[in-house]
N, C-alpha and C. Protein backbone atom coordinates (compact mmCIF):
# COMPACT_ATOMS: atom_id res chain seq x y z
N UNK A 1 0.86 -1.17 0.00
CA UNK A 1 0.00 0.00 0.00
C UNK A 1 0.90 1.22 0.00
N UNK A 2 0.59 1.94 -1.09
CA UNK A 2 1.61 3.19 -1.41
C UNK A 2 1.08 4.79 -0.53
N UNK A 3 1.46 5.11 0.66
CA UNK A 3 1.14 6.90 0.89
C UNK A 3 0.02 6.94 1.47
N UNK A 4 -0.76 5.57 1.90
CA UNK A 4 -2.10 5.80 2.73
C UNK A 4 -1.88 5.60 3.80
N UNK A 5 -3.08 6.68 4.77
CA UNK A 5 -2.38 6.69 6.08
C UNK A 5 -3.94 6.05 6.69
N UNK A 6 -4.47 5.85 7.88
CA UNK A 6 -5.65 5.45 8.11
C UNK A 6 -6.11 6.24 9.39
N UNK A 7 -7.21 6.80 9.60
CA UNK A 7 -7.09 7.40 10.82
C UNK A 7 -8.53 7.10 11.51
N UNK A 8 -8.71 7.31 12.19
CA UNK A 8 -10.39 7.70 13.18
C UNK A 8 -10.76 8.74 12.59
N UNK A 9 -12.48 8.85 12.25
CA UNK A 9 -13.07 9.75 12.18
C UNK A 9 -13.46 10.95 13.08
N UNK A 10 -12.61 10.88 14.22
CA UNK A 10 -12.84 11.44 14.70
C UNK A 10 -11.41 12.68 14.46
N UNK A 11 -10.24 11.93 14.15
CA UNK A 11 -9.27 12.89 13.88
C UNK A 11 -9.23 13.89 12.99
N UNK A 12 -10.62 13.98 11.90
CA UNK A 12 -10.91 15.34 10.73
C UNK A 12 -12.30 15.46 11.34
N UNK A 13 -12.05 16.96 10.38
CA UNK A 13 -13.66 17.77 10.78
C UNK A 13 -14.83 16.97 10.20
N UNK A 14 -15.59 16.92 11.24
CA UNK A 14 -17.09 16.19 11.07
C UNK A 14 -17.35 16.37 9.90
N UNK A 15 -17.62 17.82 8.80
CA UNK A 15 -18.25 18.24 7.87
C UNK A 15 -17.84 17.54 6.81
N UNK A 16 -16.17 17.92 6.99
CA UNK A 16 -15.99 17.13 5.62
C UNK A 16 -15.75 15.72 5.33
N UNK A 17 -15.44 15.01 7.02
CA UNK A 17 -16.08 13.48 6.75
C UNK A 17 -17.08 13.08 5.97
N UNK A 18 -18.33 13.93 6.49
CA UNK A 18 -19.69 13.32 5.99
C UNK A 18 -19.81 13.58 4.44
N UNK A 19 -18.69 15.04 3.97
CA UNK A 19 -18.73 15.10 2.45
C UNK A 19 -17.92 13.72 1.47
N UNK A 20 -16.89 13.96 2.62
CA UNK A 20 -16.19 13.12 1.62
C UNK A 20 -17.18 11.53 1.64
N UNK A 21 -17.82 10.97 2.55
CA UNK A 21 -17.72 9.51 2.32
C UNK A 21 -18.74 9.64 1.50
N UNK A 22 -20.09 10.30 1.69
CA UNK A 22 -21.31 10.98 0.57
C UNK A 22 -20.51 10.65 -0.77
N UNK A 23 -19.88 11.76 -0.93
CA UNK A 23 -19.35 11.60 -2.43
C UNK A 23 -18.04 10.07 -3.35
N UNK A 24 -17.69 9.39 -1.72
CA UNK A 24 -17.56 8.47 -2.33
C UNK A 24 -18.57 6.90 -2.32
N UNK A 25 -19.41 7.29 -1.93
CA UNK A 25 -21.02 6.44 -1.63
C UNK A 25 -21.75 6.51 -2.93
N UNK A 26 -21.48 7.60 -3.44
CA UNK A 26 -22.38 8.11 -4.87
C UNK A 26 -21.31 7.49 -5.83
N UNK A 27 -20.07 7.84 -5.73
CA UNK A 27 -19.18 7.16 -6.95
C UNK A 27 -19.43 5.42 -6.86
N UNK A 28 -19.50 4.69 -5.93
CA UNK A 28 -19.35 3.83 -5.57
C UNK A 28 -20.36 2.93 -5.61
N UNK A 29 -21.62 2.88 -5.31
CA UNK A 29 -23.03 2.77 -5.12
C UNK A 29 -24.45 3.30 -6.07
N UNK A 30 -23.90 4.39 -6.61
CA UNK A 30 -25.17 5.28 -7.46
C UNK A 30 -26.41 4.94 -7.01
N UNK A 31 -27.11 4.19 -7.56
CA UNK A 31 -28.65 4.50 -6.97
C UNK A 31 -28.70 4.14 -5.56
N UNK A 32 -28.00 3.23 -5.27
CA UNK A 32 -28.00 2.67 -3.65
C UNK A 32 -27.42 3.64 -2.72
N UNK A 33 -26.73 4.40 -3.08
CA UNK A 33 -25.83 5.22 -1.97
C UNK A 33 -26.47 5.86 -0.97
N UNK A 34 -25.98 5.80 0.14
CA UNK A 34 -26.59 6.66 0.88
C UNK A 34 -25.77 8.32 0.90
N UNK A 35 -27.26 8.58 1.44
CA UNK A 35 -27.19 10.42 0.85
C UNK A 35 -26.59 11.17 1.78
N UNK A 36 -26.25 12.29 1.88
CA UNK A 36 -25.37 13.70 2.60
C UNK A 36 -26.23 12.71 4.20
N UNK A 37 -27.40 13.37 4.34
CA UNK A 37 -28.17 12.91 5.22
C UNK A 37 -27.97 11.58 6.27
N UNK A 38 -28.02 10.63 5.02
CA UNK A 38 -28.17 9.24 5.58
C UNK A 38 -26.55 9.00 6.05
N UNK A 39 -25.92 9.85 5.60
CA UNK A 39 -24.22 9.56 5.99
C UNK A 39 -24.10 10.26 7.85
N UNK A 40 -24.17 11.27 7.25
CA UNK A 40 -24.37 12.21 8.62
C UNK A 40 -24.74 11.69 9.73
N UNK A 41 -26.60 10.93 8.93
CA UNK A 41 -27.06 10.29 10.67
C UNK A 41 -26.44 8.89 10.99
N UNK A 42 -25.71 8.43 9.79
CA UNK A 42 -25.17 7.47 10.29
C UNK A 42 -23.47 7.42 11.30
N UNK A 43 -22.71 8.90 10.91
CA UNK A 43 -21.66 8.77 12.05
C UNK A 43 -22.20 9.10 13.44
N UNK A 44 -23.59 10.07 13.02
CA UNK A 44 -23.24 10.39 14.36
C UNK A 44 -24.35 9.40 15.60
N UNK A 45 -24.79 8.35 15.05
CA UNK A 45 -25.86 7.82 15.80
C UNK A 45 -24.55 6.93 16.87
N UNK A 46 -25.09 6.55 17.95
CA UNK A 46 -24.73 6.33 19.19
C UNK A 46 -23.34 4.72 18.75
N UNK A 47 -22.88 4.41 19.33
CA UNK A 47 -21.96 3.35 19.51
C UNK A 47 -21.57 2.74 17.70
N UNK A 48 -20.95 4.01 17.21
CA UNK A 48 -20.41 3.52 15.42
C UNK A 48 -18.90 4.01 15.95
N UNK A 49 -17.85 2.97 15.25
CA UNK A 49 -16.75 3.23 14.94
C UNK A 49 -16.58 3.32 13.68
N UNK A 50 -15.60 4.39 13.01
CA UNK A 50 -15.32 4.72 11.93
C UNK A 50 -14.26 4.88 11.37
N UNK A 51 -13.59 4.51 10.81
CA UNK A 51 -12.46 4.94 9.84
C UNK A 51 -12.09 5.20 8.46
N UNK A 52 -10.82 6.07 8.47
CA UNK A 52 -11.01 6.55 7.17
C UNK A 52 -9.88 6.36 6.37
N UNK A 53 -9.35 6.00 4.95
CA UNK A 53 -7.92 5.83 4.19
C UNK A 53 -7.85 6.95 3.69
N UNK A 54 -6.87 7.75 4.32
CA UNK A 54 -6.69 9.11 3.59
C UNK A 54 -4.82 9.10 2.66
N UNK A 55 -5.26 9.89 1.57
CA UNK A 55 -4.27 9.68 0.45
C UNK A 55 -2.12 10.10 0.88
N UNK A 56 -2.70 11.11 2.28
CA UNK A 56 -1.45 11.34 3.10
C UNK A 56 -1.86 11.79 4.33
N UNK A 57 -0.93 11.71 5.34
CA UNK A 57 -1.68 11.82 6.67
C UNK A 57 -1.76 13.45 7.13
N UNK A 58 -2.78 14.40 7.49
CA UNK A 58 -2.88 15.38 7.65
C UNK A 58 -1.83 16.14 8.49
N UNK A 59 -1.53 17.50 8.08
CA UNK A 59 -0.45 17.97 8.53
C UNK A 59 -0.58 19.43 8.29
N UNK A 60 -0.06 20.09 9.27
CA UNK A 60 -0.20 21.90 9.13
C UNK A 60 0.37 21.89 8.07
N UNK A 61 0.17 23.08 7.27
CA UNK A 61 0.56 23.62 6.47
C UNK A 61 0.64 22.92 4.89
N UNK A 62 -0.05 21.46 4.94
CA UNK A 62 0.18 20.53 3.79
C UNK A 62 -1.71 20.75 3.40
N UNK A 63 -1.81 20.44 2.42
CA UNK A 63 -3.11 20.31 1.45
C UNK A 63 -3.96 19.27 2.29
N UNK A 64 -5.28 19.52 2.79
CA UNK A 64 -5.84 18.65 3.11
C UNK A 64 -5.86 17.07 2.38
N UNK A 65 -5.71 16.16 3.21
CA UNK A 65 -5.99 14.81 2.57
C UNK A 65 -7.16 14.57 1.78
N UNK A 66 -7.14 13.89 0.71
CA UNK A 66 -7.91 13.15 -0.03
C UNK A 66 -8.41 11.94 0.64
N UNK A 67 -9.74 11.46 0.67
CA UNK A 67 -10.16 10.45 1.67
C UNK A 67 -10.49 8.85 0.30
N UNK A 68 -9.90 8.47 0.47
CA UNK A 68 -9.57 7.35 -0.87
C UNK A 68 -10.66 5.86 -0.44
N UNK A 69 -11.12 6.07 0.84
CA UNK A 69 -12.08 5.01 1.64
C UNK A 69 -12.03 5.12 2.91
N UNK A 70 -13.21 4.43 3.34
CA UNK A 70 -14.09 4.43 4.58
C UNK A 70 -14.38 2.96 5.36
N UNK A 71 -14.70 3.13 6.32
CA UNK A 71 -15.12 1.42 6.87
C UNK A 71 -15.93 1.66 8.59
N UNK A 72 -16.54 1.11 8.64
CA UNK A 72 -17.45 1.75 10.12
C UNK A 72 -17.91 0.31 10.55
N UNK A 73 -18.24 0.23 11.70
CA UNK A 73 -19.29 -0.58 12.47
C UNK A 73 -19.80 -0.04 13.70
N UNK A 74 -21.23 -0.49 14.21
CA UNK A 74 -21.89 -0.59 15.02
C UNK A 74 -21.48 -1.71 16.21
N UNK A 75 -21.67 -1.61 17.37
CA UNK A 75 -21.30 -2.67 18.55
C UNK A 75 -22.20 -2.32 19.26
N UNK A 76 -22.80 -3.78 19.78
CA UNK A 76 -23.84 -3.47 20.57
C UNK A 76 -23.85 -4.08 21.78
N UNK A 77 -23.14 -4.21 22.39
CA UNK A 77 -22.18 -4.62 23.31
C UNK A 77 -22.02 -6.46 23.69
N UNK A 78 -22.49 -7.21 22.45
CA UNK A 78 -22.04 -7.97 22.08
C UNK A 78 -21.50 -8.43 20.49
N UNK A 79 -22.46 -8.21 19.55
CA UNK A 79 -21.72 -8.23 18.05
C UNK A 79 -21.07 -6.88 17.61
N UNK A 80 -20.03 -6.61 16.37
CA UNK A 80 -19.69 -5.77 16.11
C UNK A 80 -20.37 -5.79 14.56
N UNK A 81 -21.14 -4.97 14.17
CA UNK A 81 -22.03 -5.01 12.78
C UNK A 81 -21.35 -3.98 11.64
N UNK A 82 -20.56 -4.33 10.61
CA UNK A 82 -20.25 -3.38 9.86
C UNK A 82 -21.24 -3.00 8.90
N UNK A 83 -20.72 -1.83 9.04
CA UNK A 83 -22.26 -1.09 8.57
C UNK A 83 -21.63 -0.37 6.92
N UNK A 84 -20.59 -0.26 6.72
CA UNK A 84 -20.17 0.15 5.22
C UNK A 84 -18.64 -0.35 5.17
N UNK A 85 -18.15 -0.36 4.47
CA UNK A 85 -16.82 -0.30 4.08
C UNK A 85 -16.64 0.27 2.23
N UNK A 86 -15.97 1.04 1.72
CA UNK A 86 -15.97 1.32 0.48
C UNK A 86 -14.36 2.00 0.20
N UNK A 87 -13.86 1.63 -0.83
CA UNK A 87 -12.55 2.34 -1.71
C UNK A 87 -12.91 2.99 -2.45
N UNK A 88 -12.25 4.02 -3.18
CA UNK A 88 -12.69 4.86 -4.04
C UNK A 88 -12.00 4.13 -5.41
N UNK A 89 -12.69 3.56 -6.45
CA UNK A 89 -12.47 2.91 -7.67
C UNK A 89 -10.74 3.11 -7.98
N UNK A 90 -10.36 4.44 -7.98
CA UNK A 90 -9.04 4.69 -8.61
C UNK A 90 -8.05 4.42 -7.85
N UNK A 91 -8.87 3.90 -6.50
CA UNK A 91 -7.68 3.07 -5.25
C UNK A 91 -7.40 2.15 -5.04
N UNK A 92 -8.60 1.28 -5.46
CA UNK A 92 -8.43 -0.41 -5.59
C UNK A 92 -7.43 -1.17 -5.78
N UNK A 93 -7.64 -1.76 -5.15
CA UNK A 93 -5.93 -3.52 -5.53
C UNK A 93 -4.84 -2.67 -4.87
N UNK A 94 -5.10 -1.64 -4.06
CA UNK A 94 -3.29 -1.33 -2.87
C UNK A 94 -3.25 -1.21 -1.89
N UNK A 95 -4.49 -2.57 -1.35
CA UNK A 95 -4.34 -3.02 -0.25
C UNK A 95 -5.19 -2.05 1.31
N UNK A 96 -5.96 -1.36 0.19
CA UNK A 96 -6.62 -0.07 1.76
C UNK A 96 -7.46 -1.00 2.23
N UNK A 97 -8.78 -1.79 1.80
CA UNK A 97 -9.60 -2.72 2.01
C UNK A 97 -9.00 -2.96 3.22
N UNK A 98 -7.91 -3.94 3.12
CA UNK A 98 -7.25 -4.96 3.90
C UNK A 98 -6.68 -3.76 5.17
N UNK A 99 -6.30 -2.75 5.14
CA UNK A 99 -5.96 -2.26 5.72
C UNK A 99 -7.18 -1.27 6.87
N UNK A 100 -8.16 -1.45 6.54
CA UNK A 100 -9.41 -0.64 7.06
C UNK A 100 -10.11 -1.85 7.74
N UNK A 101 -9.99 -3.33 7.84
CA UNK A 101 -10.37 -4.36 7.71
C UNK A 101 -9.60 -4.80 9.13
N UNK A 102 -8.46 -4.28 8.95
CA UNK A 102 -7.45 -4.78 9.97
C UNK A 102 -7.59 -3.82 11.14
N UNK A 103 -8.16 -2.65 10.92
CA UNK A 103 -8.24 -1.77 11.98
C UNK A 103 -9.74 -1.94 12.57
N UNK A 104 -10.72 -2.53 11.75
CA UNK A 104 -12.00 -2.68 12.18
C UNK A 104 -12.00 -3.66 13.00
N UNK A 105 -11.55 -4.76 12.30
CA UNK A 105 -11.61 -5.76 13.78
C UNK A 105 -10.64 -5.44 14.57
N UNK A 106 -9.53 -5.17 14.83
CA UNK A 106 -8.72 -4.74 15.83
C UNK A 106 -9.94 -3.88 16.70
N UNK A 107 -10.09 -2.68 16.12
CA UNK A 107 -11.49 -2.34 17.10
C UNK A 107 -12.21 -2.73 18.16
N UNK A 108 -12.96 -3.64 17.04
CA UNK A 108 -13.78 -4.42 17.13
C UNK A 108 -13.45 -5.63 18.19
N UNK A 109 -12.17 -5.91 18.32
CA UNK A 109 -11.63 -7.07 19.58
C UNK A 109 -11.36 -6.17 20.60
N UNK A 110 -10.94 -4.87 20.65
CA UNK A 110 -10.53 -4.01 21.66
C UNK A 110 -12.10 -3.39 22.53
N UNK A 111 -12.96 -3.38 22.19
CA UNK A 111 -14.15 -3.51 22.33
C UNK A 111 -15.28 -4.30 23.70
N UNK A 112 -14.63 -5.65 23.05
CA UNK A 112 -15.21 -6.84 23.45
C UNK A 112 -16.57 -7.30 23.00
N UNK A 113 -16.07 -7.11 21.40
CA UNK A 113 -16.88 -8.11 20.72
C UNK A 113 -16.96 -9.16 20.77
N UNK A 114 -17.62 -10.05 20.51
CA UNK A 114 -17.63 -11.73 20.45
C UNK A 114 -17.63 -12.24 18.74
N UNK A 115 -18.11 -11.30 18.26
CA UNK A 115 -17.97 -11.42 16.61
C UNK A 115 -17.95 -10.61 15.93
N UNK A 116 -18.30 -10.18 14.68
CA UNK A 116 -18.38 -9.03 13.90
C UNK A 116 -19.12 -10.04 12.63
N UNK A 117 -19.91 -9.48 12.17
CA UNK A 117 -21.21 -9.50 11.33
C UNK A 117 -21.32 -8.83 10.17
N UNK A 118 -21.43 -9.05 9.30
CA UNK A 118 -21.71 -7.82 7.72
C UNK A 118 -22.53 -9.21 6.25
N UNK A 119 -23.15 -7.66 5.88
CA UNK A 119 -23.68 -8.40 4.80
C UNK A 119 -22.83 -7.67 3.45
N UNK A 120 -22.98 -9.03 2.48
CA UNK A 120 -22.69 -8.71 1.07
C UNK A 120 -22.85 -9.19 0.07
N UNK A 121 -23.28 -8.47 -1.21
CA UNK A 121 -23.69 -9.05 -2.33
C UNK A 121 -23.18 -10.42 -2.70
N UNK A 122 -23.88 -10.57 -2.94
CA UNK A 122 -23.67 -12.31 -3.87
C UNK A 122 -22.51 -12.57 -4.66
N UNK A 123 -22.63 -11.10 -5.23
CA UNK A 123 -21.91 -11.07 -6.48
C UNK A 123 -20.92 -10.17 -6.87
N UNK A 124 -20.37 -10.19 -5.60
CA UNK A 124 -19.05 -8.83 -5.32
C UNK A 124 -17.81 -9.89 -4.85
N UNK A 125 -17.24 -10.47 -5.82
CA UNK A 125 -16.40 -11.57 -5.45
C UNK A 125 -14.83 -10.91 -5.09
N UNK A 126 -14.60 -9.27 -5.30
CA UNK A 126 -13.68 -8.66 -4.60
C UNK A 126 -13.59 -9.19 -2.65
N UNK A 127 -14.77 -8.17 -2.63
CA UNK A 127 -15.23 -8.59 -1.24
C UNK A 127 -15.45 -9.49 -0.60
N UNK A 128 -15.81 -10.62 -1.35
CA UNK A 128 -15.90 -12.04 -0.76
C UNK A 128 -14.65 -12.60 0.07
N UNK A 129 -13.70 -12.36 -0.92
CA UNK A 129 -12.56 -12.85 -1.26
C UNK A 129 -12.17 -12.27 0.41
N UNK A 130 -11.81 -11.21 0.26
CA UNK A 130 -11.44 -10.35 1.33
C UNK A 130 -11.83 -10.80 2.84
N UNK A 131 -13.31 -11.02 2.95
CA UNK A 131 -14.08 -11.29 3.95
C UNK A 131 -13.43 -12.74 4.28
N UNK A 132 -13.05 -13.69 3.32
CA UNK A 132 -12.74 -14.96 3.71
C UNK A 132 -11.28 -14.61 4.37
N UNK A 133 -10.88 -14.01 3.62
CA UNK A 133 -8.92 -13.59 3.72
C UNK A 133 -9.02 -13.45 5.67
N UNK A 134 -9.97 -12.82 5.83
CA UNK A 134 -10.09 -12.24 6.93
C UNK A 134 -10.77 -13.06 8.24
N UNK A 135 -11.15 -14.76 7.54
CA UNK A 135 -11.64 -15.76 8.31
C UNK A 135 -13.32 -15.52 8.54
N UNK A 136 -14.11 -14.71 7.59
CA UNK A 136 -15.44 -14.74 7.77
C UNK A 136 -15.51 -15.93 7.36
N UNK A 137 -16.93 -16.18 7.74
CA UNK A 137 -17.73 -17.12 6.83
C UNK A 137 -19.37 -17.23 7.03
N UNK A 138 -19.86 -17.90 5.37
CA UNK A 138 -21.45 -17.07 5.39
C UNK A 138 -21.95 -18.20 6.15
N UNK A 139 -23.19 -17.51 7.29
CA UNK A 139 -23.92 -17.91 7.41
C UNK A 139 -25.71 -18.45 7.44
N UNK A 140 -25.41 -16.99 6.28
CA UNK A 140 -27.15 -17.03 6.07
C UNK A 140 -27.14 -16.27 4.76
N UNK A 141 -28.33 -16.15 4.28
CA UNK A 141 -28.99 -15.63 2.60
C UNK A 141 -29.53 -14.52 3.05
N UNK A 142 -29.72 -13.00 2.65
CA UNK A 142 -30.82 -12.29 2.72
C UNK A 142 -30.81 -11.86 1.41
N UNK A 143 -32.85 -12.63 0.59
CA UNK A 143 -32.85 -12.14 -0.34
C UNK A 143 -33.40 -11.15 -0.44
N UNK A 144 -32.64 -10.88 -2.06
CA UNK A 144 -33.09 -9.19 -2.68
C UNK A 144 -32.95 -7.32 -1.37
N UNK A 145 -32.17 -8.61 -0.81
CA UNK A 145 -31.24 -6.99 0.00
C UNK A 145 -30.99 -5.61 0.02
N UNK A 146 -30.46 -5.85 -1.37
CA UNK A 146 -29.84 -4.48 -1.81
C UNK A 146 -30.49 -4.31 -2.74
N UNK A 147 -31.17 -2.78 -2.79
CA UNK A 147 -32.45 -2.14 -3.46
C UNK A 147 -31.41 -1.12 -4.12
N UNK A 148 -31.90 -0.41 -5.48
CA UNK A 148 -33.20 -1.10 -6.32
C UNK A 148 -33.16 -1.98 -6.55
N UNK A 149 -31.92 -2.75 -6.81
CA UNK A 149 -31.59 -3.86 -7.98
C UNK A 149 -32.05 -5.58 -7.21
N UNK A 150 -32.56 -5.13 -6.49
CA UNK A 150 -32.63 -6.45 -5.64
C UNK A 150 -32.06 -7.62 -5.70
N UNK A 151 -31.02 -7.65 -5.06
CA UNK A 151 -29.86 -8.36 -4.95
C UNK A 151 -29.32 -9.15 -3.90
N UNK A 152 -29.14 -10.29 -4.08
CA UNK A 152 -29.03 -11.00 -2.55
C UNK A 152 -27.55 -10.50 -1.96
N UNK A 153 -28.22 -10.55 -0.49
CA UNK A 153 -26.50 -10.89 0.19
C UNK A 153 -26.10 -11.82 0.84
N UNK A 154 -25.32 -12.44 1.11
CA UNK A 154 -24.57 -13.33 2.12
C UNK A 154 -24.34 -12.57 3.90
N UNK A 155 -24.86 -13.05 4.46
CA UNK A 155 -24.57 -12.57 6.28
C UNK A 155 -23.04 -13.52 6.30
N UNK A 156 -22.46 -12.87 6.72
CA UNK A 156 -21.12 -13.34 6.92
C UNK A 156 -21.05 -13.10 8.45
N UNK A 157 -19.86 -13.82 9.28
CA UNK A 157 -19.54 -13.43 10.76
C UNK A 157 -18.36 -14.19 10.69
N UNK A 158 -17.42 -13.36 11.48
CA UNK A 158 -16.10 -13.82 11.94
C UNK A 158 -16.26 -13.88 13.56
N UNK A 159 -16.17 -15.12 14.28
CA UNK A 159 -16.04 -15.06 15.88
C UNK A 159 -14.64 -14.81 16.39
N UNK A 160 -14.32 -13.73 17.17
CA UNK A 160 -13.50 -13.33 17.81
C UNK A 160 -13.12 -14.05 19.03
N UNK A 161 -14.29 -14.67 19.46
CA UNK A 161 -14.36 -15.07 20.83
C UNK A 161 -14.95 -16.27 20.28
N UNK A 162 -13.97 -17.78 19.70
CA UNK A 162 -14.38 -19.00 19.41
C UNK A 162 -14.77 -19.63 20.41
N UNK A 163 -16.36 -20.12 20.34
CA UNK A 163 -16.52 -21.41 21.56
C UNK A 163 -17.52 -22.44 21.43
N UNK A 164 -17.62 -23.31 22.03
CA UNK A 164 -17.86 -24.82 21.47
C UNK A 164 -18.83 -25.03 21.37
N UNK A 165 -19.38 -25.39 20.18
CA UNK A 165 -20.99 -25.84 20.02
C UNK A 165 -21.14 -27.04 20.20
N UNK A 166 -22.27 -26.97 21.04
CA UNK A 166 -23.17 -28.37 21.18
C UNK A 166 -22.72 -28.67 22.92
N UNK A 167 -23.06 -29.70 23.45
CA UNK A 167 -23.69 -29.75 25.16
C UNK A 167 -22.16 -29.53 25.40
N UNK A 168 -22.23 -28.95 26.35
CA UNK A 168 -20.68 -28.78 27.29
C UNK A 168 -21.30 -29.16 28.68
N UNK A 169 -20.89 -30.49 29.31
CA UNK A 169 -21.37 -30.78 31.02
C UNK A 169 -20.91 -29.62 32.04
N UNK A 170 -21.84 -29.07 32.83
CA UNK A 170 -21.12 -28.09 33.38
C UNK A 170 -20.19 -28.69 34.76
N UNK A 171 -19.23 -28.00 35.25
CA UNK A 171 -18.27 -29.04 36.08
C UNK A 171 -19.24 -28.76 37.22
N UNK A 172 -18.98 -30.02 38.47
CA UNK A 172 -19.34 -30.22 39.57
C UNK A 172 -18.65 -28.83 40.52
N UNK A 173 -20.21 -29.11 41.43
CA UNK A 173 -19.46 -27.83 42.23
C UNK A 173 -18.22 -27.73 43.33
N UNK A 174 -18.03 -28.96 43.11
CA UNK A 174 -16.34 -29.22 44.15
C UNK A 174 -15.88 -29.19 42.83
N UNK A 175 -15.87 -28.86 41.47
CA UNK A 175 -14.70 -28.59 40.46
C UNK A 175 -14.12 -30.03 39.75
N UNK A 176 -14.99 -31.23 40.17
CA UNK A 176 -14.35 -32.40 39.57
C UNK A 176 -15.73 -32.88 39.02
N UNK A 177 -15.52 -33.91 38.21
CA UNK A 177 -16.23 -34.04 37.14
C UNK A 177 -16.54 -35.55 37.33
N UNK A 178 -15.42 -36.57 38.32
CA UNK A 178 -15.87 -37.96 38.73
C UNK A 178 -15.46 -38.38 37.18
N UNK A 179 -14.51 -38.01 36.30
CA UNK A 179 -13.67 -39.42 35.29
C UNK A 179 -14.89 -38.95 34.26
N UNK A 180 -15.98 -38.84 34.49
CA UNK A 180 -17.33 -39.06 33.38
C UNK A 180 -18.16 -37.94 32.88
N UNK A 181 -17.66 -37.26 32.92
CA UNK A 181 -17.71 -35.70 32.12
C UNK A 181 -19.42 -35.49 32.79
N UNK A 182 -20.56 -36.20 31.67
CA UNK A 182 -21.84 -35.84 32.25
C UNK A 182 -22.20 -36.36 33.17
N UNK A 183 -21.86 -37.83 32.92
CA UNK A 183 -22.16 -38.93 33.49
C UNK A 183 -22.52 -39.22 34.97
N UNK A 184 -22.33 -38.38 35.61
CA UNK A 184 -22.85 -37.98 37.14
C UNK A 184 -24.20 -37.72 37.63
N UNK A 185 -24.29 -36.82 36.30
CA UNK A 185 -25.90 -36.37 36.56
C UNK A 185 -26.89 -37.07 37.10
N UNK A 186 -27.00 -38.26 35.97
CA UNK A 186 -28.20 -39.58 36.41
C UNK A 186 -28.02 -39.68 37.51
N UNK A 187 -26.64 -39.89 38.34
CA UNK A 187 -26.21 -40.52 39.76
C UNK A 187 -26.51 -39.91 40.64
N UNK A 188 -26.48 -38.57 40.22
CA UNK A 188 -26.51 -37.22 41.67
C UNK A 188 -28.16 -37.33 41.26
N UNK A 189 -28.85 -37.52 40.50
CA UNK A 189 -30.85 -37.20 40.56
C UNK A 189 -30.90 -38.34 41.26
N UNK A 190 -30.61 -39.17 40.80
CA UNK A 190 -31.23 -40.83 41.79
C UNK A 190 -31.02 -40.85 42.93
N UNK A 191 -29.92 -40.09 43.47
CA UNK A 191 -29.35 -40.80 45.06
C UNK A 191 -30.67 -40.60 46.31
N UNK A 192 -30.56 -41.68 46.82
CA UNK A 192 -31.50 -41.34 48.06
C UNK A 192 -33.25 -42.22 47.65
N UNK A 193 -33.18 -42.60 46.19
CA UNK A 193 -34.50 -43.34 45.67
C UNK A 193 -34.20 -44.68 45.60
N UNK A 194 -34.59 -45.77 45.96
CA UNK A 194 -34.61 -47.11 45.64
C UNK A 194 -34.04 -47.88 44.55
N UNK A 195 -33.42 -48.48 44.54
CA UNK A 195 -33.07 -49.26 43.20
C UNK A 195 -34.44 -49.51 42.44
């Protein structure tokens, strides 16, 4: 990745956050994009992290940065839900994705998430790709998703916090388990009843 720096949205002015990601939502999205509006209420609504790939890292006296992509999620004090991620077309393939990706879940584990969650087209095999790179994997269909074009997505989730599906015996309350993991149970309900 050549001259991109990545920062918090919180480190530039609100205004021109909400311009810049607007205008790269419209390059990016066209009929789907969300608008000046829908950007706006989306940094500033309650528990969103945000970040931004800017073209050099801001500095007195230097030209404001160019914002080349974006990436955000929601946490709700158990999943972490990404709510956009986007490059700006003429930035693609130098690695910002991966790099906005790496700071989201970093986040997102600093947090105390247990997972992180996002949906995506069917048929955005950039992103797919990426999402796997990154150890997602789909777990569900939502059809015709993405309006107008109605378009399915894939629910994807990466668990941060891996843990074991299916019965786990819980341990005895002196902390031993008697050799037989569940196998106690039956013994400890019966005691005291008749053969």
């Amino acid at each position: 990745m050549d001259e991109t720096t990545i920062v918090g949205m919180d480190d530039l002015d609100r205004d021109a956050v909400v311009a810049a990601i607007a205008s790269l939502e419209t390059e990016l999205f066209a009929a789907g994009a969300w608008s000046l509006n829908m950007v706006r209420q989306e940094l500033d609504a309650p528990a969103r992290t945000y970040f931004l790939s800017l073209d050099h890292a801001p500095s007195a006296g230097a030209p404001s940065p160019h914002v080349n992509g974006y990436a955000g999620f929601w946490y709700d004090g158990d999943d972490a839900q990404i709510m956009t991620i986007g490059v700006a077309p003429a930035s693609q393939r130098r690695g910002i994705a991966t790099a906005l990706m790496d700071r989201l879940v970093a986040a997102a584990r600093a947090q105390g998430a247990r997972r992180i969650l996002l949906e995506v087209r069917v048929d955005n095999e950039p992103a797919l790709a990426l999402y796997r790179r990154f150890g997602f994997e789909r777990i569900g269909l939502r059809k015709r998703y993405y309006q107008p074009g109605g378009i399915d997505a894939y629910v994807m989730a990466l668990d941060l916090e891996p843990r074991a599906v299916g019965f786990a015996p819980s341990p005895r309350p002196d902390g031993e388990d008697g050799g037989h993991g569940g196998a106690d149970i039956e013994k400890e309900t019966n005691e005291g009843q008749e053969p």
